[in-house]
Protein backbone atom coordinates (compact mmCIF):
# COMPACT_ATOMS: atom_id res chain seq x y z
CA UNK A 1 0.00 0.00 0.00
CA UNK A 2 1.67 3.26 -1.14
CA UNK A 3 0.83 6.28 1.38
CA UNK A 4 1.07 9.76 0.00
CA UNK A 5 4.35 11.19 0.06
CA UNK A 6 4.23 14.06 2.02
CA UNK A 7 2.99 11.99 4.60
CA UNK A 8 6.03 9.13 4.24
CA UNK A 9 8.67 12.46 4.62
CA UNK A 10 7.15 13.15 8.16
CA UNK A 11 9.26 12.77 11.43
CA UNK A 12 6.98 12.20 14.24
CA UNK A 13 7.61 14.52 17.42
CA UNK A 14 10.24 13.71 19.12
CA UNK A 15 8.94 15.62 22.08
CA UNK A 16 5.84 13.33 22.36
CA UNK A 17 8.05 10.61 22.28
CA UNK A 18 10.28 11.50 25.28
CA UNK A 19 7.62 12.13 26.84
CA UNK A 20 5.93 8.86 26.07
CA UNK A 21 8.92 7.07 27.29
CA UNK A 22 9.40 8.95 30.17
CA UNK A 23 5.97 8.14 31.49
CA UNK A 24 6.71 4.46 30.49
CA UNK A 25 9.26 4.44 32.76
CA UNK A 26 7.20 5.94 35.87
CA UNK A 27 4.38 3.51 34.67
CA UNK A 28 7.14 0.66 35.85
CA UNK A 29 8.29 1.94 39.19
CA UNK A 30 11.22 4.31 38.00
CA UNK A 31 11.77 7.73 39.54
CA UNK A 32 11.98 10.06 36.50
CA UNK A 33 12.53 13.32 36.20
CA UNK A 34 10.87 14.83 32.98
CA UNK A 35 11.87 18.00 31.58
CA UNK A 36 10.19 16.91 27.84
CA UNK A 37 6.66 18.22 27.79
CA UNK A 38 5.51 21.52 27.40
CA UNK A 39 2.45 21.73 29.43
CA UNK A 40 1.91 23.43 32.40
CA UNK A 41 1.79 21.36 35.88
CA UNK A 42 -0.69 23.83 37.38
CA UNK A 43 -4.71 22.83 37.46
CA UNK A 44 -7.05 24.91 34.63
CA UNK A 45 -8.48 28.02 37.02
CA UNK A 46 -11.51 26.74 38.56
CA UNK A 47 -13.89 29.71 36.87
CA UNK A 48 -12.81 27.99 33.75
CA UNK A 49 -13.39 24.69 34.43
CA UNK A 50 -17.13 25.84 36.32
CA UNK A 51 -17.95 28.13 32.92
CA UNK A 52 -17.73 24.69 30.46
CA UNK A 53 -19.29 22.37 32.89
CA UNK A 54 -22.28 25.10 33.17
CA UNK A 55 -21.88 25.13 29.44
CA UNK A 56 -22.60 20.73 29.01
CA UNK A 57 -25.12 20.65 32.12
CA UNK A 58 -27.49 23.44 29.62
CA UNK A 59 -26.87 21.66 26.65
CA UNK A 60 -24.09 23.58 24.97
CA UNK A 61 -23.16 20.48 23.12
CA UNK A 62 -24.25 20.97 19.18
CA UNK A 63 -22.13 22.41 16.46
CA UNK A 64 -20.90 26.32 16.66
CA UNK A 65 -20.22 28.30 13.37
CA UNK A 66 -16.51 26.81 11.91
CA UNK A 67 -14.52 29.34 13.06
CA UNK A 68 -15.88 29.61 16.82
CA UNK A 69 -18.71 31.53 18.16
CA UNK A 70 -19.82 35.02 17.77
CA UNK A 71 -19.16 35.89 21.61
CA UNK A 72 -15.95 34.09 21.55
CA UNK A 73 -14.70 35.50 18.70
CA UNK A 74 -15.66 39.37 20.05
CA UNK A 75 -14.18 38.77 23.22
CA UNK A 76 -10.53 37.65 21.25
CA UNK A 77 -11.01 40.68 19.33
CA UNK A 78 -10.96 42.84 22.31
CA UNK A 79 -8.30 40.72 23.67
CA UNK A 80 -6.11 41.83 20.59
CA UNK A 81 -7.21 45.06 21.44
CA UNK A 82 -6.35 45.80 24.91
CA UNK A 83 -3.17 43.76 24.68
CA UNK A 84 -1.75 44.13 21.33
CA UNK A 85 -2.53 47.30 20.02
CA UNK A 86 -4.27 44.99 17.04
CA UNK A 87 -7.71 45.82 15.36
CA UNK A 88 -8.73 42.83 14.11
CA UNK A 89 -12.59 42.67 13.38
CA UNK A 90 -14.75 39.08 14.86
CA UNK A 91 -14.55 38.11 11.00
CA UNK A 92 -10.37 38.32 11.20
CA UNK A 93 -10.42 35.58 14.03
CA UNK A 94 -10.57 32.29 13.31
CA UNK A 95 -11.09 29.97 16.33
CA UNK A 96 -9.84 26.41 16.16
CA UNK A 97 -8.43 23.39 17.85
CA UNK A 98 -5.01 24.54 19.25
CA UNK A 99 -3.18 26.88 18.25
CA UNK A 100 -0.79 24.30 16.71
CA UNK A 101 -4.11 24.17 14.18
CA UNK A 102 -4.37 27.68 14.10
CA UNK A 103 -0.34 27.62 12.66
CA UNK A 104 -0.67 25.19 9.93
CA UNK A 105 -3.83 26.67 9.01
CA UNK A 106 -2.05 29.80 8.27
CA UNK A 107 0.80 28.05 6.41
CA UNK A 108 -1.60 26.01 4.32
CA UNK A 109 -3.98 29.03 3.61
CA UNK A 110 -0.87 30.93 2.01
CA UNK A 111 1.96 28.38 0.52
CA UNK A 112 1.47 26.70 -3.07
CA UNK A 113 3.89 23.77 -3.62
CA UNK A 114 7.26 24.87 -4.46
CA UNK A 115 7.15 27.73 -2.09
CA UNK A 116 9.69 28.04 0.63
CA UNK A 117 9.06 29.46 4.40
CA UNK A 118 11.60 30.81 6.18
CA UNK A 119 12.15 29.32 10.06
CA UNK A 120 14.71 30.16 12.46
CA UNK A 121 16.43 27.70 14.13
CA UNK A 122 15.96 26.80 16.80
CA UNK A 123 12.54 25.99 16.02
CA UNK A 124 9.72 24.20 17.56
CA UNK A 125 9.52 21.24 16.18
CA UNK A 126 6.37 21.38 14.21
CA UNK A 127 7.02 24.59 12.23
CA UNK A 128 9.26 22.21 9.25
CA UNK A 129 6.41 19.37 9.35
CA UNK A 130 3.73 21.75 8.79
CA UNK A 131 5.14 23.68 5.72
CA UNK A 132 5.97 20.35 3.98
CA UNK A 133 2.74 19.32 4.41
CA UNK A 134 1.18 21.95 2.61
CA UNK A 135 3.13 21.08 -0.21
CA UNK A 136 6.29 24.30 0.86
CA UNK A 137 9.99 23.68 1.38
CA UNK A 138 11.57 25.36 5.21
CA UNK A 139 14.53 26.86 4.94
CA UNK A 140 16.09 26.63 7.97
CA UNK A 141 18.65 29.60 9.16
CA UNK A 142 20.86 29.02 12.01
CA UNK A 143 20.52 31.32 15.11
CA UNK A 144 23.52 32.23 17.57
CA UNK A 145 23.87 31.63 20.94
CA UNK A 146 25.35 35.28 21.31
CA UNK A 147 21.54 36.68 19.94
CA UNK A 148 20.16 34.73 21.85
CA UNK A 149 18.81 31.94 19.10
CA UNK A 150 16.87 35.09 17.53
CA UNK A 151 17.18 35.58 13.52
CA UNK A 152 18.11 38.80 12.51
CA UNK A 153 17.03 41.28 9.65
CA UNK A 154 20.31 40.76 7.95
CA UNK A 155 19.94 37.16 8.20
CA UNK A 156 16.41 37.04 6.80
CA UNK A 157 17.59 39.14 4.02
CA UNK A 158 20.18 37.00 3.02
CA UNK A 159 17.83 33.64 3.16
CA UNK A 160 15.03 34.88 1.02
CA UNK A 161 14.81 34.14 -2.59
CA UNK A 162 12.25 35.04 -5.00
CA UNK A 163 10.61 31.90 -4.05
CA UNK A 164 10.09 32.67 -0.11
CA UNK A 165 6.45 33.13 0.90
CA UNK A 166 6.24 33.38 4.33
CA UNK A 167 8.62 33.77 7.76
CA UNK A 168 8.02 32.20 11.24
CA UNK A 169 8.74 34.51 14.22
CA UNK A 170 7.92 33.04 17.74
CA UNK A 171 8.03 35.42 20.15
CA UNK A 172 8.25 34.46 23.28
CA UNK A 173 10.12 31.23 21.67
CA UNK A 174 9.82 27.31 21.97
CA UNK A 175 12.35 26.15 22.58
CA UNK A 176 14.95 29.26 23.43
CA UNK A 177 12.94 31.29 25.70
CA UNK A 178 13.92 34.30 23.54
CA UNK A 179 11.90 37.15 23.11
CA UNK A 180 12.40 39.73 20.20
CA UNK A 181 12.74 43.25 20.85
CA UNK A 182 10.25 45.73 19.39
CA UNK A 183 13.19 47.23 17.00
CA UNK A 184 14.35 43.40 16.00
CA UNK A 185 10.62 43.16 14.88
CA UNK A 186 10.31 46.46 13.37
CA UNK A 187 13.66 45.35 11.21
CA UNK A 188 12.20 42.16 9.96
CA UNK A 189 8.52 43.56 8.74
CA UNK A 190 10.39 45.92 7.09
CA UNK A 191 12.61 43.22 5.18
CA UNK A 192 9.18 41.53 4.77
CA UNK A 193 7.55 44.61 3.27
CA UNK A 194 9.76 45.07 0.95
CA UNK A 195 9.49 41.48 -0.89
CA UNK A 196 5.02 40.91 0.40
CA UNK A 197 6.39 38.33 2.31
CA UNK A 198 3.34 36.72 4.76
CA UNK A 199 4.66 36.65 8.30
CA UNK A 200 3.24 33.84 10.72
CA UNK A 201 3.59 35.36 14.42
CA UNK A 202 3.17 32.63 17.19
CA UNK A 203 2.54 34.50 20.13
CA UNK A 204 1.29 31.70 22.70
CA UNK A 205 3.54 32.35 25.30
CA UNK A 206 2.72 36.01 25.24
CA UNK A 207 1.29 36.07 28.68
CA UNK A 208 4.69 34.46 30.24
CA UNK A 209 7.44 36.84 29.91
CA UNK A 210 9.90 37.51 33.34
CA UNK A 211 12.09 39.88 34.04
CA UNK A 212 10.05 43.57 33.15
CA UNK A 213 10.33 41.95 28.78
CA UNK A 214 8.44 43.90 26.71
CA UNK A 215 6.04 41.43 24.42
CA UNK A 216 5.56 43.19 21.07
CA UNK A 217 3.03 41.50 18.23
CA UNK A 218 4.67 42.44 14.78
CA UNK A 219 1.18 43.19 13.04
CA UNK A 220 0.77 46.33 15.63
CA UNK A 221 4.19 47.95 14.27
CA UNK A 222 3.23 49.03 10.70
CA UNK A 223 0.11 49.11 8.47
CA UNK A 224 2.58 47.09 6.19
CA UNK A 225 3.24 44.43 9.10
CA UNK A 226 -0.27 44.53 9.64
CA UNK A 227 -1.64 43.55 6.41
CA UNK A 228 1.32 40.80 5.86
CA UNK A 229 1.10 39.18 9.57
CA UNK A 230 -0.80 36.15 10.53
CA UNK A 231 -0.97 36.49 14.50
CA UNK A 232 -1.97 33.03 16.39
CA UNK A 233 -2.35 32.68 20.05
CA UNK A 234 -4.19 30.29 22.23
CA UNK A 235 -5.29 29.21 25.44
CA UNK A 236 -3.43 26.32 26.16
CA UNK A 237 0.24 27.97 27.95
CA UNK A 238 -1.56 30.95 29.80
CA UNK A 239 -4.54 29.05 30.98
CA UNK A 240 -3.12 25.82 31.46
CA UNK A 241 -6.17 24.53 29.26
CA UNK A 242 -3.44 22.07 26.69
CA UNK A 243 -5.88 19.38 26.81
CA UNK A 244 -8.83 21.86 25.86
CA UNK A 245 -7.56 22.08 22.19
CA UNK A 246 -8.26 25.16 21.28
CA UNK A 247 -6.21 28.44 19.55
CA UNK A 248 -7.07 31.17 17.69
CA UNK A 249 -5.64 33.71 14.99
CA UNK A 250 -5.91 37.08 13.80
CA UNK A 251 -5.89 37.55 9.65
CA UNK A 252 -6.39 40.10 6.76
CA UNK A 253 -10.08 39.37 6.14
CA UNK A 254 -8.76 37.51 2.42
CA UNK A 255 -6.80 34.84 4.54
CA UNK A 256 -9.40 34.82 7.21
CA UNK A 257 -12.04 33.61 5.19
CA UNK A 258 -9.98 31.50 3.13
CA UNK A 259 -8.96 29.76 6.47
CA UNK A 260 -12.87 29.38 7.54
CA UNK A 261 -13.46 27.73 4.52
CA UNK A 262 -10.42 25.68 5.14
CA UNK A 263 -11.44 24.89 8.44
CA UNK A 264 -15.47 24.06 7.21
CA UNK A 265 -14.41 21.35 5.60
CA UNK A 266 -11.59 19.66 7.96
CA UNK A 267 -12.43 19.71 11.51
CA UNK A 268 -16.06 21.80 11.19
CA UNK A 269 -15.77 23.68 14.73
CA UNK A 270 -13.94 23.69 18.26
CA UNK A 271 -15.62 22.01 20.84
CA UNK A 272 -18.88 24.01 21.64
CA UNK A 273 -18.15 24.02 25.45
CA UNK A 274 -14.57 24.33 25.78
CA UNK A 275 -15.46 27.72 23.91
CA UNK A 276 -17.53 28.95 26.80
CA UNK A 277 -14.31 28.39 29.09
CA UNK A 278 -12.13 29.93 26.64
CA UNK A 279 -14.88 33.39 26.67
CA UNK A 280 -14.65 32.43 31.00
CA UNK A 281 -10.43 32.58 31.05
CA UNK A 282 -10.10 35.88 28.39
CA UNK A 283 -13.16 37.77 30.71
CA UNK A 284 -12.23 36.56 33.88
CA UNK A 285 -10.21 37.55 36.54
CA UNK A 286 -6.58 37.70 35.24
CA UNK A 287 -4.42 36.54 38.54
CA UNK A 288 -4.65 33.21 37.96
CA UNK A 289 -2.39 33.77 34.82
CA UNK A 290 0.01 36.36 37.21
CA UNK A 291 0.19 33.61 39.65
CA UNK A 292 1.37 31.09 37.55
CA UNK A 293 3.91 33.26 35.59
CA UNK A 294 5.48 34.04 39.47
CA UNK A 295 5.72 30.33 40.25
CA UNK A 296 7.28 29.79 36.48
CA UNK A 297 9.95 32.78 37.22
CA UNK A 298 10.91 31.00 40.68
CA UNK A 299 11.70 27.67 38.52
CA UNK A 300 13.17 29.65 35.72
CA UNK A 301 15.83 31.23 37.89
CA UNK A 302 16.75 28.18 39.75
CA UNK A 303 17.15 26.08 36.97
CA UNK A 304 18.78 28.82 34.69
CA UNK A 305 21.64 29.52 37.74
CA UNK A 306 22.08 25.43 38.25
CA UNK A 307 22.22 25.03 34.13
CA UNK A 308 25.05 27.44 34.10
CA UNK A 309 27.05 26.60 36.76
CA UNK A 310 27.67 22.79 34.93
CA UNK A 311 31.25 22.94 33.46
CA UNK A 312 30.55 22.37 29.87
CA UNK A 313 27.17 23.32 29.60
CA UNK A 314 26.31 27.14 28.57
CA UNK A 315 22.49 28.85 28.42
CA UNK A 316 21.13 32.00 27.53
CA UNK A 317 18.47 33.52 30.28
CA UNK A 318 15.38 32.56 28.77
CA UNK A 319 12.66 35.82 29.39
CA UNK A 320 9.85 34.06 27.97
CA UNK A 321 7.88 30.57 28.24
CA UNK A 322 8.87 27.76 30.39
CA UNK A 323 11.93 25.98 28.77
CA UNK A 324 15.44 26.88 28.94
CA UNK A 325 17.65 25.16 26.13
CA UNK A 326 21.15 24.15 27.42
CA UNK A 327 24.35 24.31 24.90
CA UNK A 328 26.02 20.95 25.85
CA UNK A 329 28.53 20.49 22.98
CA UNK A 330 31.35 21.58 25.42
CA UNK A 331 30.60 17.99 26.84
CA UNK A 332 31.19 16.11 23.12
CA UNK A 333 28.54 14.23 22.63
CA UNK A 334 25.48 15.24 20.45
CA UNK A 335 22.20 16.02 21.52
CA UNK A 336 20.33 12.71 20.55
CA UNK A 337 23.53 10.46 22.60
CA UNK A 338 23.10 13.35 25.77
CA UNK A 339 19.85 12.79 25.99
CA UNK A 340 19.44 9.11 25.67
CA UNK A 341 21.96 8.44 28.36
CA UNK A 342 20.78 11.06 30.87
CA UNK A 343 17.48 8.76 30.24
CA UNK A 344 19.02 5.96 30.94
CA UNK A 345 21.53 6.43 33.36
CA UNK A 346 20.46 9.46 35.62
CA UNK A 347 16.38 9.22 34.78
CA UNK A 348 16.01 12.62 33.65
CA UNK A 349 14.70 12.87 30.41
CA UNK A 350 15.63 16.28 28.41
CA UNK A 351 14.16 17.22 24.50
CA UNK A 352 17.83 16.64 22.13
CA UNK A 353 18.01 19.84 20.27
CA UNK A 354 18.63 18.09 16.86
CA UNK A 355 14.64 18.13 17.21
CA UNK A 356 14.70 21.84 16.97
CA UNK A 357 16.90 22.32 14.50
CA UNK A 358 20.38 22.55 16.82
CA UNK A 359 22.13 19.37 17.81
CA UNK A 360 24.43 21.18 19.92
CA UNK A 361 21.92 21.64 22.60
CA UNK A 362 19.06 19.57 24.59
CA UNK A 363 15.94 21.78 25.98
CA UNK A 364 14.56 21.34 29.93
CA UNK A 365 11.03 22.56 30.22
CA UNK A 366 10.55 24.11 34.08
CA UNK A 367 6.81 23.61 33.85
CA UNK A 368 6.99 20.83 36.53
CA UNK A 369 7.72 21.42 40.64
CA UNK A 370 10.56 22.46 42.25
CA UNK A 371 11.02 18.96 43.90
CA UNK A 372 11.37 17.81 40.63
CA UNK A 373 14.08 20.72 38.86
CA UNK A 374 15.94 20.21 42.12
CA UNK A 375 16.12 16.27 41.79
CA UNK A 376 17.03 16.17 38.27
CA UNK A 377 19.16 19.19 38.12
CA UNK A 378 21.54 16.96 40.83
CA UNK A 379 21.21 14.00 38.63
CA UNK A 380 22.22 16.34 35.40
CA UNK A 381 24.88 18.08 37.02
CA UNK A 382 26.22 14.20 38.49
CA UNK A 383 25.72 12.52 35.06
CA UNK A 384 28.08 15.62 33.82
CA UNK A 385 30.55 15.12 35.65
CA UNK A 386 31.02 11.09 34.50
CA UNK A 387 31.36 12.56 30.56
């Protein structure tokens, strides 16, 4: 049986699958420490959780319009309002199941075969998978260390050819951390204005930024930006909702409705109640989303100071998100080796960065307890000192 092609090319996640193993592992008895998944450890907000069980108990069960109810889709234009400084109209949003939907949505609605996207590395994962799906070819540009993994105008300059359609920017980033300044933005629209080159802007770690960073959408810089940029955004990282499914982006009206269409046909609508908790997180109270970004900061600073203090092993402070992505190639062995031996020697399982684009480096997530950094950090720093 032949399967389609661009299905064969595929590499499954390899963040899944540490995961998966990881849990094995627990499943038998063994104490593991898991740094793999990116999901928060905190509960969904109990005004959430109440808002969609109110929602099933009155029969809120049926379809909703494809791209997410009327109220829903008001309150996220509001949202992009008040927080972004973006006017996008009900019929610009298009709610869906995840934002990881909402992404390759946007690549699919814009790329023709043959086109190429742009993706600094490192990358989450998905970002490659996505644009050879619809048919598009990544181009992948190494990021430094000393920007702090964040592609620059230059370098975006220098990558495009008259066959690039689109650039990823992910801002806060998965898995670096890294946010972009608003005049490292401002640089890249205007490379991107010059050529009509779409932007996709992945901003669902926006609400989980540390040390007084600024988080800038790059649609809200420029009329140009503006009318180029796809923003997506979600519920999942702020909200602790991953399991919810359920993102949402921000479009010129021409990709928005191309999109709903899009969406019409695949997965017809998000889940009818999980929308009214989605409308319950965006119009409730907001300090269940400060509380969790404090107890993220705690675990990013303690892990971030242990990281660094490893001989061999070098990190950038991450100011976004919940991961910080360790440089280990002052140890000698390649991400893939590093992490499959920390797995199986120290139980502490760690992402390899050659998933992301970078197999210099492996990336801890922080989104678990303290207990748990502090355990594994001891086993990390022991298992160094072996290599």
């Amino acid at each position: 049986m032949e399967l389609a092609t661009r299905v064969k090319e595929l590499t499954p996640s390899l963040t899944l699958a540490i995961d998966s193993k990881a849990k094995a592992l627990k499943a038998e008895g063994v104490d593991v420490c898991g740094f793999g998944a990116g999901e928060p450890d905190m509960d969904t907000p109990e005004h959430i959780k109440a808002a969609c069980i109110e929602a099933i108990q009155s029969g809120f069960t049926k379809y909703t319009p494809s791209s997410g109810t009327p109220e829903l889709r008001q309150a996220i234009s509001e949202k992009f309002l008040a927080d972004n400084g973006l006017e996008y109209k009900p019929s610009q949003i298009i709610v869906s199941n995840g934002a990881k939907q909402s992404c390759f949505n946007a690549i699919a609605a814009v790329c023709n075969p043959g086109d190429e996207v742009i993706i600094p590395a490192p990358f989450w994962l998905s970002y490659p998978e996505m644009v050879r799906l619809a048919g598009a070819e990544p181009v992948i540009v190494q990021t430094t260390e000393e920007n702090a993994w964040k592609i620059t105008a230059e370098q975006f300059e220098e990558a495009m050819t008259p066959r690039t359609k689109m650039i990823i920017i992910n801002s806060p980033g998965n898995p670096t951390g890294s946010i972009y300044s608003r005049e490292e933005l401002r640089a890249i629209s205007e490379v991107a204005a010059e050529e009509d080159i779409y932007i996709l802007s992945d901003e669902i770690y926006e609400k989980l930024t540390y040390d007084g960073a600024e988080h800038v959408s790059i649609a809200s810089l420029t009329p140009e930006a503006y009318d180029l940029t796809i923003t997506v955004n979600g519920f999942s990282k702020a909200y602790a909702m991953t399991g919810w499914r359920l993102g949402y982006l921000g479009a010129p009206e021409p990709i928005a409705r191309a999109i709903d269409s899009m969406q019409s046909h695949s997965t017809s609508n998000p889940c009818s109640f999980a929308q009214k908790g989605a409308l319950a997180a965006l119009k409730g109270d907001q300090q269940c989303v400060a509380d969790m970004r404090e107890e993220f900061d705690i675990r990013r600073q303690y892990m971030f100071d242990r990281l660094s203090s490893i001989p061999g092993v070098t990190a950038v402070k991450p100011l976004g998100a919940f991961y910080v992505l360790a440089n280990i190639s002052g140890l000698g062995l390649k991400s893939q080796n590093f992490a499959d031996r920390l797995l199986s020697k120290a139980n502490v399982a760690v992402v390899p960065g050659i998933a992301f684009g970078d197999d210099r480096t492996v990336r801890l997530s922080y989104a678990t307890s303290l207990d748990v950094i502090k355990t594994g950090l001891d086993r990390i720093e022991e298992f160094c000192k072996t290599l």
